[in-house]
Protein backbone atom coordinates (compact mmCIF):
# COMPACT_ATOMS: atom_id res chain seq x y z
CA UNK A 1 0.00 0.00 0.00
CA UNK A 2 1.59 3.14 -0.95
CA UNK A 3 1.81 5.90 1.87
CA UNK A 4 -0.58 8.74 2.09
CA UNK A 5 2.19 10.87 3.40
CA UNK A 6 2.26 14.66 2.18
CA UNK A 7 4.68 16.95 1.24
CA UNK A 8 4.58 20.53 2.65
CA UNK A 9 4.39 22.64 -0.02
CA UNK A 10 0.80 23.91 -1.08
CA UNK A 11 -0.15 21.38 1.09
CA UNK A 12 -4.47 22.20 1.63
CA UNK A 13 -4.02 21.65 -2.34
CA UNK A 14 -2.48 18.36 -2.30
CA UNK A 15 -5.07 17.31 0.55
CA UNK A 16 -7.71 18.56 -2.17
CA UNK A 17 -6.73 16.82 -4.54
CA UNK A 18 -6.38 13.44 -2.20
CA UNK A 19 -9.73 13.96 -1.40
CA UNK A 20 -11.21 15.13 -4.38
CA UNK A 21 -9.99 11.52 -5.93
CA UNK A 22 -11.09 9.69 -3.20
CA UNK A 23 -14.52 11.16 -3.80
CA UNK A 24 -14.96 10.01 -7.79
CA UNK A 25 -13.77 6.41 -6.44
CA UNK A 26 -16.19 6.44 -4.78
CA UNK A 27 -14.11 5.45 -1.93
CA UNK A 28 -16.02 8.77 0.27
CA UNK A 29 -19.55 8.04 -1.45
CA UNK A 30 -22.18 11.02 -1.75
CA UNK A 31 -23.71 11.71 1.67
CA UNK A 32 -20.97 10.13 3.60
CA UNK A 33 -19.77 12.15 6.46
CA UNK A 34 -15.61 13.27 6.07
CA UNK A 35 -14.27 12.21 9.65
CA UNK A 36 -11.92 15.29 9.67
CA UNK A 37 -10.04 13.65 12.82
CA UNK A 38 -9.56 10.53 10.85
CA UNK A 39 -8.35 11.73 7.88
CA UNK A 40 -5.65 14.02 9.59
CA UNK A 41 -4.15 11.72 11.47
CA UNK A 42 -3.90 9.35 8.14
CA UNK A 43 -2.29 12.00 5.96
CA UNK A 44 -0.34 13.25 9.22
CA UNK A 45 -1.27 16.65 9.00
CA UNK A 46 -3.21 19.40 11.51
CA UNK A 47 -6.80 20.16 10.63
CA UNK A 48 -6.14 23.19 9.43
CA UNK A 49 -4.54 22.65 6.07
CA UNK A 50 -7.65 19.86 6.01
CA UNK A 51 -10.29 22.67 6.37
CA UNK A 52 -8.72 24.62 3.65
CA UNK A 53 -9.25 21.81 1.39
CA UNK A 54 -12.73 20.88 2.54
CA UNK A 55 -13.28 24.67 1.62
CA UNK A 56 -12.02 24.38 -1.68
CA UNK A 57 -13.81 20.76 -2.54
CA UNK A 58 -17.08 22.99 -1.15
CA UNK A 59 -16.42 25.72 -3.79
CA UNK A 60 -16.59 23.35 -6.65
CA UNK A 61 -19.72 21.72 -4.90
CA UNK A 62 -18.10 18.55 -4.05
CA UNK A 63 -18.33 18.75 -0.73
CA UNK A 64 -20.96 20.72 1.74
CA UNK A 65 -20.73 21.99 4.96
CA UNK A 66 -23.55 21.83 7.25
CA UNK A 67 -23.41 24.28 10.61
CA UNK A 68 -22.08 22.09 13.05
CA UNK A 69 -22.14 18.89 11.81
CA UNK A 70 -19.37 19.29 9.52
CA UNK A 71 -18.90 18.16 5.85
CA UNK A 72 -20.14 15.76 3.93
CA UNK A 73 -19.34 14.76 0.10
CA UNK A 74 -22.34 16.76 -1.62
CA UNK A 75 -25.63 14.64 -2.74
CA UNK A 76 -27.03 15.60 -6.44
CA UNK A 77 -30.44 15.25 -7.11
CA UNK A 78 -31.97 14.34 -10.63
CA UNK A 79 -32.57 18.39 -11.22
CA UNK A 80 -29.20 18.86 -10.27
CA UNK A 81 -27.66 16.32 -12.60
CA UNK A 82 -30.53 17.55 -15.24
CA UNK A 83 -29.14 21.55 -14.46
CA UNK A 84 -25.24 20.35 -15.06
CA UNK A 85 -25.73 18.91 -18.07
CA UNK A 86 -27.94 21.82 -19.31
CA UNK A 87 -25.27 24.02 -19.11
CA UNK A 88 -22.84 21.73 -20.42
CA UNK A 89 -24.82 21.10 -23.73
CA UNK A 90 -24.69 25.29 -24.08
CA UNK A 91 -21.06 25.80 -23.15
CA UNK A 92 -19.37 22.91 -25.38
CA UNK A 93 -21.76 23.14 -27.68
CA UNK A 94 -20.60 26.62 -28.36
CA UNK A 95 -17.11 25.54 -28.23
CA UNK A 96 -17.91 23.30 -30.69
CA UNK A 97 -19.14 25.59 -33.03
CA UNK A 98 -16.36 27.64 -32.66
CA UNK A 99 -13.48 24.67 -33.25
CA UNK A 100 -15.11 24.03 -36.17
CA UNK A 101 -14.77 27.26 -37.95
CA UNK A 102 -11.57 28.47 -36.42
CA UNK A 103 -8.84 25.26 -35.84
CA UNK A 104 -5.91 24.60 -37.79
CA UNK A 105 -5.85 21.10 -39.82
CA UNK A 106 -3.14 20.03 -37.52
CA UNK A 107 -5.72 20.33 -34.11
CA UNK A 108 -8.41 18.72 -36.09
CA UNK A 109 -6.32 15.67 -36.69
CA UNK A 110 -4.78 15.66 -32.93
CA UNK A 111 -8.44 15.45 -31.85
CA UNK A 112 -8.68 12.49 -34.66
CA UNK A 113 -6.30 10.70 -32.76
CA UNK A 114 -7.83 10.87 -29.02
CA UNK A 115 -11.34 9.72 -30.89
CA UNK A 116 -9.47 6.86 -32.77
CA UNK A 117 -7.55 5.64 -29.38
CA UNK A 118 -11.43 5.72 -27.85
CA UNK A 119 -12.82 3.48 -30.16
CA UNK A 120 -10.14 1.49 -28.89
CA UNK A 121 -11.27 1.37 -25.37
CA UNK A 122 -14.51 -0.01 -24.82
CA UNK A 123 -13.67 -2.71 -22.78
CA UNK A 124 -12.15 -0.44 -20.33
CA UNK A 125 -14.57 1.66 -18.80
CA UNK A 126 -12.66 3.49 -16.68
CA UNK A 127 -9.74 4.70 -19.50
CA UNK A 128 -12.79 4.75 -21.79
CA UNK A 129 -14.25 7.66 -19.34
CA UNK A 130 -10.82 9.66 -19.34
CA UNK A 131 -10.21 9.30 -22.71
CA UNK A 132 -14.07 10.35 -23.21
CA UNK A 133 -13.55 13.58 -20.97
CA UNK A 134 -10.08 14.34 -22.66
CA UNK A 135 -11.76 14.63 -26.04
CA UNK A 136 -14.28 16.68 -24.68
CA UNK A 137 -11.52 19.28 -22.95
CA UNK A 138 -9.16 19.08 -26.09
CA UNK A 139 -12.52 21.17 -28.22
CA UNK A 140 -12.39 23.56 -25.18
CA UNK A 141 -8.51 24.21 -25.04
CA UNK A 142 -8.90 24.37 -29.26
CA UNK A 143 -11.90 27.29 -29.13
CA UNK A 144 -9.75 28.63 -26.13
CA UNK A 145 -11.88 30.55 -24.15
CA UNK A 146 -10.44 30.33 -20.57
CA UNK A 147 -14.07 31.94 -18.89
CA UNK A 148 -15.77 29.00 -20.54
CA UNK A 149 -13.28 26.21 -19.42
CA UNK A 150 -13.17 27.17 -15.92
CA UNK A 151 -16.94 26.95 -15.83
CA UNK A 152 -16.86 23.75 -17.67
CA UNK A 153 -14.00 22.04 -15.60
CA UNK A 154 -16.12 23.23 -12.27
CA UNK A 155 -19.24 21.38 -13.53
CA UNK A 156 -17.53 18.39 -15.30
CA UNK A 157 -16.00 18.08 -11.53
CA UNK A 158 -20.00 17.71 -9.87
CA UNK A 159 -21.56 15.38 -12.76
CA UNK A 160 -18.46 13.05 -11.49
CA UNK A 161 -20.33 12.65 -8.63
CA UNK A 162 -23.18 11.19 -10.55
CA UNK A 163 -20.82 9.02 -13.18
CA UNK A 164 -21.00 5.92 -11.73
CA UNK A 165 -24.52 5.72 -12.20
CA UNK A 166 -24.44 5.81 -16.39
CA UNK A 167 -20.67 4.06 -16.06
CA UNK A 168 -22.15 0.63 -17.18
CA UNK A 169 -25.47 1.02 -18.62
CA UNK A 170 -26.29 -1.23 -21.29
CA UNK A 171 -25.16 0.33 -25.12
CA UNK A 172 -23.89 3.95 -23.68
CA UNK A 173 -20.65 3.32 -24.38
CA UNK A 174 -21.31 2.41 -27.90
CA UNK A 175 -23.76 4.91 -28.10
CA UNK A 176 -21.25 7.66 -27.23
CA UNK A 177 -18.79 6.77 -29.82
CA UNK A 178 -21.15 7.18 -32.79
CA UNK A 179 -22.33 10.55 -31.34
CA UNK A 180 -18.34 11.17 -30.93
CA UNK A 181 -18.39 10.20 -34.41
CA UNK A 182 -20.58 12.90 -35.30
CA UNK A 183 -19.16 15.47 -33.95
CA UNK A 184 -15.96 14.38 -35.17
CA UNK A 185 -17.09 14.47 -38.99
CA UNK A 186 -18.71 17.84 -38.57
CA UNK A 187 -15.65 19.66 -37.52
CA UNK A 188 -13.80 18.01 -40.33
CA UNK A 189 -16.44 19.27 -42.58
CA UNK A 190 -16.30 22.50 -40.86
CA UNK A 191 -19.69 22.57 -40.06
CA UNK A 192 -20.06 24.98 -36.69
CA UNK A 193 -24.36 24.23 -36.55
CA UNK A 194 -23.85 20.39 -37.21
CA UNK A 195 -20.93 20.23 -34.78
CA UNK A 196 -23.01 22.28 -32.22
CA UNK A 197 -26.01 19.97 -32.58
CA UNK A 198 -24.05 16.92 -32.44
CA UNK A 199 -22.77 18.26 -29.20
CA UNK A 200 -26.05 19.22 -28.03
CA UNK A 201 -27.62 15.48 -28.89
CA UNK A 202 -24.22 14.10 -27.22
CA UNK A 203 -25.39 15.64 -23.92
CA UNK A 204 -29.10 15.41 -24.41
CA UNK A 205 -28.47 11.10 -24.78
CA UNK A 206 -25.88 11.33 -21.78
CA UNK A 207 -28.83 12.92 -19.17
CA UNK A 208 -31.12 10.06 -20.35
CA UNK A 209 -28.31 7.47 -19.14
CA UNK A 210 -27.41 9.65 -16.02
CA UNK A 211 -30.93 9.91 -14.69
């Protein structure tokens, strides 16, 4: 077992991070309480540097704080899931739309690449999920609005929460390729309102399975 030992430096962002992980493994499952006194003494640090984090896990909705009872990792109800995704749809579809008008050859084909090596991956659903959120954060970093991937990132961060819900569902995964597919041809084609709507469908399918 490898040691949960920290290093000093930035160290209430290294116990984020720690604990932000720990949440998508589901190893701290939604509603659980976070034993602060526990996990202190099993990264060896003071509280404080552990309260920071909770704070910062609490900004990005992860986590909530209830008046003296502590934290807790955040629950997300069906309108909550339905409300990420919502704004998802909007901000990548936009993204979309702009990639498609705007990148050079050369990012177009890089983003061939990451959708080819998915294809590849669909008896893995775990790399099949990082590979699936890379693609989705390469057509951010390509229409490079930094406003619109912080918001994305922040929200990508709560539907985690929800992931493991959709993770195996019969077909998704299959399903998501071909709608990967079609947003892949339409920015090839240079298409902004196909690639948008592709994008918008993408998500639209994806609440189905999450709900």
């Amino acid at each position: 077992m490898t040691s949960k030992t920290l290093t000093p430096s930035a160290l209430y962002e290294q116990v984020a991070e720690q604990l932000r992980q720990r949440i998508f493994q589901r190893e701290l499952e939604p509603g659980a309480w976070i034993d602060e006194l526990k996990i202190a003494e099993e990264y060896g640090i003071s509280r404080t540097p552990l309260r920071e984090a909770l704070k910062v896990l609490a900004a990005e909705g992860l986590v909530t704080m209830k008046v003296r009872r502590g934290a807790y990792v955040t629950e997300v109800s069906r309108k909550d899931i339905a409300d990420v995704y919502h704004l998802l749809s909007l901000l990548e579809a936009d993204a979309a739309g702009v990639v498609a008008e705007q990148a050079t050859d050369e990012e177009l084909q890089h983003l061939a690449q990451t959708h080819e090596e998915l294809k590849l991956q669909t008896a893995d659903a775990e790399r099949f999920f990082a590979l699936n959120e890379s693609f989705h954060m390469q057509i951010l970093e390509i229409a490079n609005n930094r406003w619109r991937n912080q918001l994305v990132a922040d929200l990508r961060k709560v539907m985690k929460l929800n992931r493991h819900k959709s993770l195996f569902k019969q077909g998704r995964i299959e399903d998501s390729l071909a709608e990967h597919e079609a947003i892949m041809q339409a920015l090839l084609q240079r298409d902004s309102k196909q690639a948008a709507q592709a994008v918008r469908l993408h998500f639209g399918n994806g609440l189905q399975a999450a709900v």
